[in-house]
N, C-alpha and C. Protein backbone atom coordinates (compact mmCIF):
# COMPACT_ATOMS: atom_id res chain seq x y z
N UNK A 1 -22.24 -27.75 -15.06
CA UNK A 1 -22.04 -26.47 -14.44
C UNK A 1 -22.85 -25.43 -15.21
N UNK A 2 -23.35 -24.43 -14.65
CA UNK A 2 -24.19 -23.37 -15.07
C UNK A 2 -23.57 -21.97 -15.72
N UNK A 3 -24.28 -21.88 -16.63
CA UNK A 3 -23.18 -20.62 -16.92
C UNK A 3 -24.01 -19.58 -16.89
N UNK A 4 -23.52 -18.95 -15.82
CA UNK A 4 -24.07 -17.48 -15.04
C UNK A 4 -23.74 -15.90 -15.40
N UNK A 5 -23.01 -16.35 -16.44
CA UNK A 5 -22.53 -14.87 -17.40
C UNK A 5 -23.73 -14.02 -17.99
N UNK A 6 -23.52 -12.96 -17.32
CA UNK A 6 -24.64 -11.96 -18.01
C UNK A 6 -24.37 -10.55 -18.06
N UNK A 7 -24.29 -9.94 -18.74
CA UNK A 7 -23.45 -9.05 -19.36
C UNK A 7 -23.96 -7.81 -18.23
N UNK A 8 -25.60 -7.92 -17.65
CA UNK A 8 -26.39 -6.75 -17.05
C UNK A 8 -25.28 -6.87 -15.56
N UNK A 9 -24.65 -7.56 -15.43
CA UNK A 9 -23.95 -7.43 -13.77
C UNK A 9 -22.55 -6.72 -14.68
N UNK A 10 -22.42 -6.16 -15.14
CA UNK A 10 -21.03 -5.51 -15.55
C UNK A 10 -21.58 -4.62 -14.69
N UNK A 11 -20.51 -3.80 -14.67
CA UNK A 11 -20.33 -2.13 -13.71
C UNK A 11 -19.67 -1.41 -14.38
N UNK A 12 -19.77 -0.35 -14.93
CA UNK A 12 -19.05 0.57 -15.09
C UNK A 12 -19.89 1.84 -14.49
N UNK A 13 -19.14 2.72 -13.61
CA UNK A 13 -19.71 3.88 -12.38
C UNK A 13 -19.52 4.86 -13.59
N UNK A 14 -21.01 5.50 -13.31
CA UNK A 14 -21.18 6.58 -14.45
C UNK A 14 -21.25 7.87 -13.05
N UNK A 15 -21.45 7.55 -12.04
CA UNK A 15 -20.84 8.80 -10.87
C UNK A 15 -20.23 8.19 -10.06
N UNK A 16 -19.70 9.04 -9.03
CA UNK A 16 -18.60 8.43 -7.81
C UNK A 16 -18.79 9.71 -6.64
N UNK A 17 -19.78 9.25 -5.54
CA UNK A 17 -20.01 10.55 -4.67
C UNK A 17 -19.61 9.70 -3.42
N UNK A 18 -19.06 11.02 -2.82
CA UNK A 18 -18.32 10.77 -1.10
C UNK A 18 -18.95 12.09 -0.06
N UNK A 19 -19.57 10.88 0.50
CA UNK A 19 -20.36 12.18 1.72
C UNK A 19 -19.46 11.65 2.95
N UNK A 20 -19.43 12.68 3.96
CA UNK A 20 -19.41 12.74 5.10
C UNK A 20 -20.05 13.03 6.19
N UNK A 21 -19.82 12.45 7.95
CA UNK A 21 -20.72 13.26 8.51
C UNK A 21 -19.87 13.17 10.02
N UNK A 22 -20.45 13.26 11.04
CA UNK A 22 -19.88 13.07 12.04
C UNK A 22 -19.91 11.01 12.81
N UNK A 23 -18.44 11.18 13.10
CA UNK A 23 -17.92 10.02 13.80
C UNK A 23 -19.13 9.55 13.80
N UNK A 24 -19.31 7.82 13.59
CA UNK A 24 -20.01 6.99 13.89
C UNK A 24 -21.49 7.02 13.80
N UNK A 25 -21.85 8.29 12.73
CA UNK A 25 -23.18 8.90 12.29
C UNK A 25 -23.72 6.94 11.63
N UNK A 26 -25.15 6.93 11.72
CA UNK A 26 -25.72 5.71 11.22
C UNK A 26 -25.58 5.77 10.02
N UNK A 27 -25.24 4.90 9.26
CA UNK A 27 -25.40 4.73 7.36
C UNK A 27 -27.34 4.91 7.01
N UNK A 28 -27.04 5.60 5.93
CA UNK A 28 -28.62 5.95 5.01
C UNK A 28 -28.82 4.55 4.95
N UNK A 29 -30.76 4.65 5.17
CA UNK A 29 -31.02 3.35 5.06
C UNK A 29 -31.23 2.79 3.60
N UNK A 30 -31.64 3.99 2.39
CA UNK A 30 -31.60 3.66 1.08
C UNK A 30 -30.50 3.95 0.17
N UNK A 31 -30.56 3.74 -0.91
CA UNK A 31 -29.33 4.38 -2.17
C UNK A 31 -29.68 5.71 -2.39
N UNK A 32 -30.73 6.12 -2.10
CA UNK A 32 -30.86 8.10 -2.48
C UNK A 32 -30.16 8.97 -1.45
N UNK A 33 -29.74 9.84 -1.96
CA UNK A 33 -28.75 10.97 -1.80
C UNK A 33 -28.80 10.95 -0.20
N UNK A 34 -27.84 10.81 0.37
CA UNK A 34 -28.02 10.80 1.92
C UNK A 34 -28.68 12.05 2.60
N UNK A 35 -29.82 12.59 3.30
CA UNK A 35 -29.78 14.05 4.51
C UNK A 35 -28.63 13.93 5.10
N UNK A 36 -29.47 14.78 5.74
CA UNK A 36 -28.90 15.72 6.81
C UNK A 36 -28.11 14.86 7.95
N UNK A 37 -27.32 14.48 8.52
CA UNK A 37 -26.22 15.23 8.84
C UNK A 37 -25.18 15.39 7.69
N UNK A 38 -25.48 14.02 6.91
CA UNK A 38 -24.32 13.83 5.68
C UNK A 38 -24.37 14.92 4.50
N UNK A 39 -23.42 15.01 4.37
CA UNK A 39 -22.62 16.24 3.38
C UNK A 39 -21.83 15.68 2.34
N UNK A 40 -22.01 16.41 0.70
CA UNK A 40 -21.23 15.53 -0.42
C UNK A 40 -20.09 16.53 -0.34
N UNK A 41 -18.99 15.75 -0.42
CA UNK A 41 -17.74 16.21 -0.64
C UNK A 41 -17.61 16.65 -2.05
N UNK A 42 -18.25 17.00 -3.09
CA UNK A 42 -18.22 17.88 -4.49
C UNK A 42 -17.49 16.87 -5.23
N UNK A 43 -17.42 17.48 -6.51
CA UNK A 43 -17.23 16.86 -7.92
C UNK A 43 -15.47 16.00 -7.56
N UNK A 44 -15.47 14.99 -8.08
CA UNK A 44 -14.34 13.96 -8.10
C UNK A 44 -13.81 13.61 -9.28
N UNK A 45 -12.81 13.63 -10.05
CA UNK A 45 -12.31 13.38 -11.23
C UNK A 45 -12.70 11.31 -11.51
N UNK A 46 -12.53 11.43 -13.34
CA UNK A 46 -13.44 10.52 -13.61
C UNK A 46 -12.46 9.44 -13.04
N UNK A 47 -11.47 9.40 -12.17
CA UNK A 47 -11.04 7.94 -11.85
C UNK A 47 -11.72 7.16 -10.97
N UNK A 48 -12.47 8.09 -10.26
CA UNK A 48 -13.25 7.93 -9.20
C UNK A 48 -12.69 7.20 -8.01
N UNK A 49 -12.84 6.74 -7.21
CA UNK A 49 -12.33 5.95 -5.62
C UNK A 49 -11.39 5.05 -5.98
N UNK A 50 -10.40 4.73 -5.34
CA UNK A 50 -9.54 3.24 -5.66
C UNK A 50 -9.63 3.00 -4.10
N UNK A 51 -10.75 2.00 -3.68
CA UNK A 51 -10.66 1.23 -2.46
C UNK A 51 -9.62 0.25 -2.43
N UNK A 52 -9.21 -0.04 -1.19
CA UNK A 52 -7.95 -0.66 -1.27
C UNK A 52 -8.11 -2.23 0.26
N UNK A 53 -7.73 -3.39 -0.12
CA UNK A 53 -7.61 -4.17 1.25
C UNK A 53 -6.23 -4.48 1.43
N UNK A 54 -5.76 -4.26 2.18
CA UNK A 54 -4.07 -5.21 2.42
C UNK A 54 -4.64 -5.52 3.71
N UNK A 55 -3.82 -7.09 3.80
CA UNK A 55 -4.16 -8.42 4.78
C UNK A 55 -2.80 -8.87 4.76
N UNK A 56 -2.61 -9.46 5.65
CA UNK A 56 -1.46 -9.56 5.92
C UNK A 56 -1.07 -11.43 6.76
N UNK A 57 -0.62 -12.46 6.66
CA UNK A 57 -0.56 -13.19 8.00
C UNK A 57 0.60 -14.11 7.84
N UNK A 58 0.81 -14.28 9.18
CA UNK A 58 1.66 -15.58 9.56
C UNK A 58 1.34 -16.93 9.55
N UNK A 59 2.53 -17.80 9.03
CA UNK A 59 2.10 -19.13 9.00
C UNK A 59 2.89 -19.52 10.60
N UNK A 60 2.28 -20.49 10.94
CA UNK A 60 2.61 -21.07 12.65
C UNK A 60 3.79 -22.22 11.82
N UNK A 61 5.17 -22.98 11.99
CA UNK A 61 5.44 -24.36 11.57
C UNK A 61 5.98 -24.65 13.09
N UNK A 62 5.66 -25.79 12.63
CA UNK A 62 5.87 -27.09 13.88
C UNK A 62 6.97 -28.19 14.03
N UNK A 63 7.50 -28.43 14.67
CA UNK A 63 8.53 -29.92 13.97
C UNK A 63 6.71 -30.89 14.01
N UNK A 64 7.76 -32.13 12.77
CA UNK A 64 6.43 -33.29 12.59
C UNK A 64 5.64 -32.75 11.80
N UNK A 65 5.71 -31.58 10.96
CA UNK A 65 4.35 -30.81 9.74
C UNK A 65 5.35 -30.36 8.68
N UNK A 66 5.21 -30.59 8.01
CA UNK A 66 5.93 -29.89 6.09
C UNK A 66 5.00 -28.75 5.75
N UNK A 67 3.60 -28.84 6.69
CA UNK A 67 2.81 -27.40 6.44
C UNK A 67 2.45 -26.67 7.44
N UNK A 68 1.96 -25.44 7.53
CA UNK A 68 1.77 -24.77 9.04
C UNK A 68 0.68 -25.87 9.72
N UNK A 69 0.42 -25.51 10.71
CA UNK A 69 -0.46 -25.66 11.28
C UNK A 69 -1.29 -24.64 11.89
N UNK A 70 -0.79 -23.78 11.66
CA UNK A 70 -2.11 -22.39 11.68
C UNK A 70 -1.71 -21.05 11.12
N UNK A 71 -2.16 -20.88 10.78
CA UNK A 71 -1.79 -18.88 10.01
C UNK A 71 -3.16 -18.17 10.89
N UNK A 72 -1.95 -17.19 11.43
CA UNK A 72 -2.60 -16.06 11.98
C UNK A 72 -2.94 -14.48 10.63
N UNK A 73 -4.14 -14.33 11.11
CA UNK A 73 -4.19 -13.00 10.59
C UNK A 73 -3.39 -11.69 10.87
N UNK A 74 -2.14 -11.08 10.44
CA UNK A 74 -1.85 -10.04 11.63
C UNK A 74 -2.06 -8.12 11.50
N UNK A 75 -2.46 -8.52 9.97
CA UNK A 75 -2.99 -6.96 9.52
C UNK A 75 -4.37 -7.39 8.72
N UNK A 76 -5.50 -6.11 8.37
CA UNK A 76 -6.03 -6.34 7.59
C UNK A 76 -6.69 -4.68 7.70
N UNK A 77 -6.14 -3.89 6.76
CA UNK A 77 -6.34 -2.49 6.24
C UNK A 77 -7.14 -1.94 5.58
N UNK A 78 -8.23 -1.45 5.52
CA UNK A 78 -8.93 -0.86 4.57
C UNK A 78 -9.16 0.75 4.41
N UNK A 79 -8.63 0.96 2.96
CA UNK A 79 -8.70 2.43 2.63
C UNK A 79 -9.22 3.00 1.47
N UNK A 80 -9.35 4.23 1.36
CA UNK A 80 -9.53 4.66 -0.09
C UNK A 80 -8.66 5.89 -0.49
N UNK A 81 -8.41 5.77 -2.02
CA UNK A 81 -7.96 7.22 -2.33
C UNK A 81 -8.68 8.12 -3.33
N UNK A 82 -9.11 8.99 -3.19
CA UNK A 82 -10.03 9.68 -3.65
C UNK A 82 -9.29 11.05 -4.41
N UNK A 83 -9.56 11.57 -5.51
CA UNK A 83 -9.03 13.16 -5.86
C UNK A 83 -10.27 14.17 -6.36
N UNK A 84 -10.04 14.51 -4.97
CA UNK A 84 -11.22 15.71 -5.51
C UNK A 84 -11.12 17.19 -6.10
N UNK A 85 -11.94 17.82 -7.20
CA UNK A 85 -12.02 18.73 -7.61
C UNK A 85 -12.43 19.97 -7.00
N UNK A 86 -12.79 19.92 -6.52
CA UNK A 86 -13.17 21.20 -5.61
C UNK A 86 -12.58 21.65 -4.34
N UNK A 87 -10.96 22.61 -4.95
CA UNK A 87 -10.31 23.13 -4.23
C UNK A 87 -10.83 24.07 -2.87
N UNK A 88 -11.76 24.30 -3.19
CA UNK A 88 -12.46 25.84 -2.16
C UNK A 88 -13.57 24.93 -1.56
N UNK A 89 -13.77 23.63 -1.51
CA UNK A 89 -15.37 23.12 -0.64
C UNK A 89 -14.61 23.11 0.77
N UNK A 90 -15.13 23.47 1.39
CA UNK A 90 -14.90 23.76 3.38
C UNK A 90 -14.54 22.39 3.55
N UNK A 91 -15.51 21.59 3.23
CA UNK A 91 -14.94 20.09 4.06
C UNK A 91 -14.34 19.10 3.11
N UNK A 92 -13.94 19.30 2.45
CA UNK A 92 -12.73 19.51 1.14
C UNK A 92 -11.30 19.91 2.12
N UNK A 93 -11.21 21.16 2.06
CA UNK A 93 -10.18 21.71 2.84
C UNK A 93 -10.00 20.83 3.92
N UNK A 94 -11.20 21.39 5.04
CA UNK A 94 -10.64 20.91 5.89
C UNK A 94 -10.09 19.69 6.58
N UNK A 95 -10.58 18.21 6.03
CA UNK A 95 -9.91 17.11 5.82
C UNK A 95 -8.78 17.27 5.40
N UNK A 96 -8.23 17.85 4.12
CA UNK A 96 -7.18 18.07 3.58
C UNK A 96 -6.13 18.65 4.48
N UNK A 97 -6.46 20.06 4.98
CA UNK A 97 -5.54 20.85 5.90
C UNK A 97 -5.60 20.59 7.50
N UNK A 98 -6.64 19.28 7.59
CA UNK A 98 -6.73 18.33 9.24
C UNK A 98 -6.97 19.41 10.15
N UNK A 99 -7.94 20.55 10.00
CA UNK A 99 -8.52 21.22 11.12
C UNK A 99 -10.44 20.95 10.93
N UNK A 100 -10.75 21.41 12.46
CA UNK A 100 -12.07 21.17 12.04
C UNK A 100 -12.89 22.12 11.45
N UNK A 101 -14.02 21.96 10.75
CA UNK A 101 -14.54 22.48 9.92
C UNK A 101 -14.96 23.73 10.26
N UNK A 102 -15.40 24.12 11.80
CA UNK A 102 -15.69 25.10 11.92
C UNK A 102 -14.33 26.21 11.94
N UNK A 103 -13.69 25.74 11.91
CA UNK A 103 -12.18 26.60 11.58
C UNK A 103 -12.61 27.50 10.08
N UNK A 104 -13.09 26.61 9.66
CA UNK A 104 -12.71 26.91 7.45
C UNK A 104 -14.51 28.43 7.63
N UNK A 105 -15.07 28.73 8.62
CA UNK A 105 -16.26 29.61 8.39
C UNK A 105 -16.15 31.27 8.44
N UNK A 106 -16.17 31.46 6.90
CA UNK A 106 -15.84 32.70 6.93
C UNK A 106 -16.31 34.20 7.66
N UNK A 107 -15.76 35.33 8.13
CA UNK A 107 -16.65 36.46 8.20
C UNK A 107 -16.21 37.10 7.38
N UNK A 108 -16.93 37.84 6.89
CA UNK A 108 -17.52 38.43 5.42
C UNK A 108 -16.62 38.10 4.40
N UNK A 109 -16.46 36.93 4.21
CA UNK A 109 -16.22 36.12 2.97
C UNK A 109 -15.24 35.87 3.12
N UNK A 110 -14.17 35.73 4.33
CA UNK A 110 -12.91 35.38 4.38
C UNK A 110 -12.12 35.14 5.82
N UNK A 111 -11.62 33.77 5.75
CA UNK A 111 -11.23 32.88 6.77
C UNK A 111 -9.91 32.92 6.74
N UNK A 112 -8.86 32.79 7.76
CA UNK A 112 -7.20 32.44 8.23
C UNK A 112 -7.42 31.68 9.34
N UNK A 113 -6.98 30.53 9.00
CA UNK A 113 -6.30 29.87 10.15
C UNK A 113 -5.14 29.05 9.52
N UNK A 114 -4.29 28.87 11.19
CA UNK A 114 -3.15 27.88 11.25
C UNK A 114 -3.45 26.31 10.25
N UNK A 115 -2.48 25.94 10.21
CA UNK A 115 -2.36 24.56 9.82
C UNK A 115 -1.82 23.80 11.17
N UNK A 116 -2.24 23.07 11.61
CA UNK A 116 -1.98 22.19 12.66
C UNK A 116 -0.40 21.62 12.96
N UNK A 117 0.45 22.10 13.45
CA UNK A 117 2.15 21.73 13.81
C UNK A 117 1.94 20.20 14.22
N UNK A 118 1.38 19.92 15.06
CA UNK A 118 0.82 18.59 15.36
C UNK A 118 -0.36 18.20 15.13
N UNK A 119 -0.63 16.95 14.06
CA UNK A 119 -1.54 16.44 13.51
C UNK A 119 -3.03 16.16 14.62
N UNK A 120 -3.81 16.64 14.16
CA UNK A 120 -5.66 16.58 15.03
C UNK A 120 -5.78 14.76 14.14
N UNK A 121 -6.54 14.54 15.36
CA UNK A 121 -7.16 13.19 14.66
C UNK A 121 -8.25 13.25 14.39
N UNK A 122 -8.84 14.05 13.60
CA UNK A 122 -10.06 13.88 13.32
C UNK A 122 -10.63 13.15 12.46
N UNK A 123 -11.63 12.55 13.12
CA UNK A 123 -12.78 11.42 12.39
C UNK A 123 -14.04 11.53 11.75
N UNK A 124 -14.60 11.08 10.84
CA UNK A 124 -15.74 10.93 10.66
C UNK A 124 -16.09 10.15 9.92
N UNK A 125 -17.99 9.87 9.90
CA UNK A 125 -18.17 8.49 9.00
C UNK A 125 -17.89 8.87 7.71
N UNK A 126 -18.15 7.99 6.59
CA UNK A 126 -17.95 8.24 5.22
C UNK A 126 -19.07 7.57 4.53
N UNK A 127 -19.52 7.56 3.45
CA UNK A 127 -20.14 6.78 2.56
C UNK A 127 -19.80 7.56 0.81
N UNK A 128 -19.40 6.02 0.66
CA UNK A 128 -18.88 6.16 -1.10
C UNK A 128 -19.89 5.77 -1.97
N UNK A 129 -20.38 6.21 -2.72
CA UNK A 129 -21.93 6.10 -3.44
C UNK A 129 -20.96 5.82 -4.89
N UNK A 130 -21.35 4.44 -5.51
CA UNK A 130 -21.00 4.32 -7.19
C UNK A 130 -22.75 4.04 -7.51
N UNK A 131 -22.71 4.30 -9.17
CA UNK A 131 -23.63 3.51 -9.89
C UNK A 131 -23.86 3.56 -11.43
N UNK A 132 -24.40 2.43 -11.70
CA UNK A 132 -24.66 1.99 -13.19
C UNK A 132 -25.99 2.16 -13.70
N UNK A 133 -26.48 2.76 -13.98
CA UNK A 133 -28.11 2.71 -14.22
C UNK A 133 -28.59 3.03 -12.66
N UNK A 134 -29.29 1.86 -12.70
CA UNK A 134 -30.51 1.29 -11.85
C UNK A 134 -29.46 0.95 -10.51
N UNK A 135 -27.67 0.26 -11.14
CA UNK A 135 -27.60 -0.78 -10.32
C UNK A 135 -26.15 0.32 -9.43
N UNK A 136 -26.68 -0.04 -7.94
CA UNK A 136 -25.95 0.63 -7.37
C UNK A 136 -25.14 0.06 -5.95
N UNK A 137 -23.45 0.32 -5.62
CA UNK A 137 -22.60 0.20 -4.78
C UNK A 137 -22.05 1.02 -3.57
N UNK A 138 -22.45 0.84 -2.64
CA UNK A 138 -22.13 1.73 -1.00
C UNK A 138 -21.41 1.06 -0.23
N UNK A 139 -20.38 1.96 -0.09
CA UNK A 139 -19.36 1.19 0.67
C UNK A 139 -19.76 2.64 2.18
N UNK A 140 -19.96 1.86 3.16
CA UNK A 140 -19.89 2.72 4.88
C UNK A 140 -19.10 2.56 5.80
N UNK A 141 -18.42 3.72 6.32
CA UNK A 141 -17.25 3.70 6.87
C UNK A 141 -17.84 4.32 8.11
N UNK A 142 -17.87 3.82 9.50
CA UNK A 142 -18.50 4.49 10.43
C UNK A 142 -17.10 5.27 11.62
N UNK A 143 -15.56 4.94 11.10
CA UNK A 143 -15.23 5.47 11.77
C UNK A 143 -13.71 5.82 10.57
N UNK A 144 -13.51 7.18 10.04
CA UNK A 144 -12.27 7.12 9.25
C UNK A 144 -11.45 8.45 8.89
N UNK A 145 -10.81 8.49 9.00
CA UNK A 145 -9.63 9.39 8.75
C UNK A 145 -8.88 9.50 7.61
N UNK A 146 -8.17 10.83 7.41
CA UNK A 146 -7.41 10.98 6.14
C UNK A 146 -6.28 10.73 6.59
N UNK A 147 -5.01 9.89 6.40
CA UNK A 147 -4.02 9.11 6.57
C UNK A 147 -2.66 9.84 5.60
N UNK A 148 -2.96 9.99 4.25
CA UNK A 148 -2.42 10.69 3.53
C UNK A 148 -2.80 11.58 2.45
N UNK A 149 -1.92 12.65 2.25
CA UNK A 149 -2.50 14.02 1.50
C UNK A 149 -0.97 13.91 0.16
N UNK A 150 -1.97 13.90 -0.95
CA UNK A 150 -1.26 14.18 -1.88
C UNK A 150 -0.67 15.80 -2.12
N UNK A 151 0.47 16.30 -3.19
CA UNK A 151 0.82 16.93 -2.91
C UNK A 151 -0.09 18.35 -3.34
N UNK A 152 -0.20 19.52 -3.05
CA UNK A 152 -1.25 20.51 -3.09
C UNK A 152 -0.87 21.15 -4.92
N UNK A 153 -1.53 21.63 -5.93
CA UNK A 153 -0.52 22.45 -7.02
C UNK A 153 -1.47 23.38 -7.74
N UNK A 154 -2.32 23.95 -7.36
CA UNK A 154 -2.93 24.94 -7.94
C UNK A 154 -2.54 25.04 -9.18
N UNK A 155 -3.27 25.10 -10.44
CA UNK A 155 -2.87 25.12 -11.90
C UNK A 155 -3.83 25.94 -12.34
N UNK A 156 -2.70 26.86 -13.04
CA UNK A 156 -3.61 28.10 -14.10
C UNK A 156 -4.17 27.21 -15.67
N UNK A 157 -4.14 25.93 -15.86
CA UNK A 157 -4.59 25.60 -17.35
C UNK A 157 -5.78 24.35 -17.01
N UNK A 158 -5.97 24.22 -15.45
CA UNK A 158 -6.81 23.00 -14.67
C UNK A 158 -7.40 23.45 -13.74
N UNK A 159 -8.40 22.78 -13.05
CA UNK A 159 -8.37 22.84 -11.73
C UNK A 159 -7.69 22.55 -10.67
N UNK A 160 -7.52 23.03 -9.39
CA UNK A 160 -6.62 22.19 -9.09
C UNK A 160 -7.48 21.05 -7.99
N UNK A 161 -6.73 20.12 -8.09
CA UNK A 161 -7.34 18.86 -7.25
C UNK A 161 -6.52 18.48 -6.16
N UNK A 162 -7.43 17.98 -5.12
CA UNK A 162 -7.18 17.29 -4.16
C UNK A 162 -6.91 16.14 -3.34
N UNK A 163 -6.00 15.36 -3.48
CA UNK A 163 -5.66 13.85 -3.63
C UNK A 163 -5.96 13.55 -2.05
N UNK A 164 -6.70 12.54 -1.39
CA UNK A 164 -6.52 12.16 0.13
C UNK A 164 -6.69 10.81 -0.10
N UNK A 165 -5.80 10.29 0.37
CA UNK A 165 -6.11 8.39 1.08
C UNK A 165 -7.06 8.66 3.06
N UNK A 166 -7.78 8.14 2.71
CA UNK A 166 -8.77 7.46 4.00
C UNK A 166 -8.32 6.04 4.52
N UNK A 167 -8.32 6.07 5.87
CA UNK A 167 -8.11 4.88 6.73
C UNK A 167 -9.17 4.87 7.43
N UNK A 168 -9.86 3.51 7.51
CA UNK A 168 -11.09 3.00 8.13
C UNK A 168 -10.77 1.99 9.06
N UNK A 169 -11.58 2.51 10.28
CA UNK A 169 -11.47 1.48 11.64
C UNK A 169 -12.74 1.21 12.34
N UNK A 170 -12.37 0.43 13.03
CA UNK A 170 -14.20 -0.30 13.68
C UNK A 170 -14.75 0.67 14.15
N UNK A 171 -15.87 0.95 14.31
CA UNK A 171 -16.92 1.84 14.85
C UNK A 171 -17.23 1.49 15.93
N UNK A 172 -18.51 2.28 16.25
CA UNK A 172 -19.01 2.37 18.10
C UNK A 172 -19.50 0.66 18.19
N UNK A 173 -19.01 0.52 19.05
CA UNK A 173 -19.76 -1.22 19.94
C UNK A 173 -19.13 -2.03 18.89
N UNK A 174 -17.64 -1.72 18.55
CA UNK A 174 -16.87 -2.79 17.50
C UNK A 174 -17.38 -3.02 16.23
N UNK A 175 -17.93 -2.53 15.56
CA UNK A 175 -19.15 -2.62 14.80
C UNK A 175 -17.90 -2.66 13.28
N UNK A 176 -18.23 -3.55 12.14
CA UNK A 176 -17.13 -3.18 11.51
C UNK A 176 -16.52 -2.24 10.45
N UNK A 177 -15.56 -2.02 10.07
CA UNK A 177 -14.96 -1.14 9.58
C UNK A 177 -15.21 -0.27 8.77
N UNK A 178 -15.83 -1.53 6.96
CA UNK A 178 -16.60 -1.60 6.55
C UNK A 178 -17.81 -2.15 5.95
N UNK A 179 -18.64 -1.90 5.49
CA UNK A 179 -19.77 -2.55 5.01
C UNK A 179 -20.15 -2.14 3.68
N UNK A 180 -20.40 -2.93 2.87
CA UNK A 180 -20.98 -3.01 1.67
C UNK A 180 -22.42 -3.85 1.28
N UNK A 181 -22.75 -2.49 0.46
CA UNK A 181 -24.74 -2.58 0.32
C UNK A 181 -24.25 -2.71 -1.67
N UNK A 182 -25.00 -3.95 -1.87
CA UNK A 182 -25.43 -3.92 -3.18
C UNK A 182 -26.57 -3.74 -3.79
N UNK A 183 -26.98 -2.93 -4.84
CA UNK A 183 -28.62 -3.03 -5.14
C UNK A 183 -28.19 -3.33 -6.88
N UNK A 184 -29.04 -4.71 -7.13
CA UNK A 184 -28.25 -5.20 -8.36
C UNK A 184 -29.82 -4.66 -9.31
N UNK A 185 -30.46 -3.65 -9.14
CA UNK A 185 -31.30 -3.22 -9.85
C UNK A 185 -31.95 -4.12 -11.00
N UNK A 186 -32.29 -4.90 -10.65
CA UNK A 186 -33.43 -5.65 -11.12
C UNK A 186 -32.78 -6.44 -11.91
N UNK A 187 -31.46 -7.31 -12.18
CA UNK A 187 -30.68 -8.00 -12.61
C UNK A 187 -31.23 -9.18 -11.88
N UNK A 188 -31.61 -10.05 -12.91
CA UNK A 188 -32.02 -12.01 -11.98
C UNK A 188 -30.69 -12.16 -11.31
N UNK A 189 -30.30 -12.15 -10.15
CA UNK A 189 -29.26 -13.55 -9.87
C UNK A 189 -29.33 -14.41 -9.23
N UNK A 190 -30.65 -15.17 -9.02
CA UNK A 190 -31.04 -16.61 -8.84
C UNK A 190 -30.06 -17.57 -9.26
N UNK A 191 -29.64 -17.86 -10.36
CA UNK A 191 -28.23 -18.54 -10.90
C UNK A 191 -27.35 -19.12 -9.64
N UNK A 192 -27.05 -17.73 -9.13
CA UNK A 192 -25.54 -17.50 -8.48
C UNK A 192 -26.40 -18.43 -6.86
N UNK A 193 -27.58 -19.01 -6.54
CA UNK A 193 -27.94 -18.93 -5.51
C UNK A 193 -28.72 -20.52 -5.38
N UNK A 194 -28.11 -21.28 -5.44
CA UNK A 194 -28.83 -23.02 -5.41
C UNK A 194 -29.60 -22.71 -4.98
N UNK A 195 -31.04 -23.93 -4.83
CA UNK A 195 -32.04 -24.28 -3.99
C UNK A 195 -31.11 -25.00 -2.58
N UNK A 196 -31.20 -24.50 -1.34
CA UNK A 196 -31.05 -25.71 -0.45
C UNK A 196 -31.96 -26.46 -0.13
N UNK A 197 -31.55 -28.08 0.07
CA UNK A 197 -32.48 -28.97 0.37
C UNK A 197 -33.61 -28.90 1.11
C-alpha cells in the first residue's frame, strides 16, 4: 500500500468569504473574487463557515432476511452557519431581518422599515470562498435561504455579530444543491489516482 501522506494537502483557511447574488445566478468560473452580480457579505469572525450534511434513511426488513433488503434515503440536508461582523452591511441586514434589499436603501442616510409579521422566502445563490496559500475551496449554492437567525446583541466592548444558518436546495433544471470546486494549487496528487488498465 502507498503512503500518500503529505503534509502540503493540510488546510487550514487563512480567509472565509460569502458572496451572494440573485436566485440561481451561474457560479464564477475561476477562484478570483467573484463580479458583478455577486456581492461579499463583509468581514466574518475567525471561526469561519461550519457547513453541515444530515442524511437520514430507512432500512426496508423482510420475513426470510436477518438484514434489510433495501435502505431508502429519506432526508439529506445541506447547510451552513456563518457569523458575520458587519452589523450595518445592507445585505447583512437584510438576510438577517428577511426583507429585500431594496427595502435596507437609504434617503439621505437613513432607512425604516417593518420587519416582516410573516416570513418572505427569499432566495439567493451563495458561494463560500476558503483558502490556504495557493490552495483553494468553493462550495455553490444556486438556490438558498436563511433558515435560522441567531440571537441579535449589540455590544459596547465588541462588535456586534450576526449569526445565520443557510438552507440549500436544488436549483433551476434540478441542478444540485451543492457543488464543490477544489484547486489543490500545485500539490502532486497523482498518488491518490491509479493508472487504469
Amino acid at each position: 500500500m502507498a503512503d500518500t501522506r503529505n503534509a502540503d494537502l493540510t488546510f487550514g483557511a487563512t480567509d472565509y468569504l460569502v458572496y451572494a447574488a440573485a436566485l440561481n445566478t451561474v457560479s464564477p468560473v475561476d477562484f478570483a473574487d467573484p463580479a458583478t452580480p455577486w456581492v461579499n457579505l463583509g468581514w466574518i469572525t475567525t471561526e469561519g463557515g461550519l457547513f453541515k450534511i444530515e442524511e437520514e434513511s430507512k432500512d426496508v426488513e423482510a420475513a426470510g432476511s436477518l438484514e434489510p433488503i433495501r435502505t431508502l434515503m429519506t432526508k439529506s440536508v445541506k447547510s451552513a452557519q456563518v457569523t458575520f461582523l458587519e452589523g450595518l452591511n445592507p445585505l447583512v441586514r437584510s438576510l438577517y431581518d428577511n426583507v429585500p434589499i431594496a427595502t435596507l436603501e437609504p434617503d439621505e442616510d437613513v432607512v425604516t422599515y417593518a420587519l416582516p409579521d410573516k416570513p418572505n422566502d427569499l432566495r439567493y445563490a451563495f458561494v463560500f470562498d476558503t483558502m490556504d496559500g495557493d490552495k483553494r475551496m468553493r462550495l455553490y449554492m444556486p438556490n438558498g435561504k436563511v433558515t435560522e437567525r441567531g440571537d441579535e446583541q449589540p455590544q459596547t466592548s465588541d462588535v456586534m455579530s450576526v449569526q445565520m444558518t443557510f438552507k440549500f436546495y436544488k436549483g433551476a433544471a434540478n441542478s444540485s444543491a451543492v457543488t464543490r470546486s477544489l484547486d489543490y494549487g500545485g500539490v502532486d496528487v497523482s498518488g491518490f489516482f491509479p493508472a487504469t488498465p
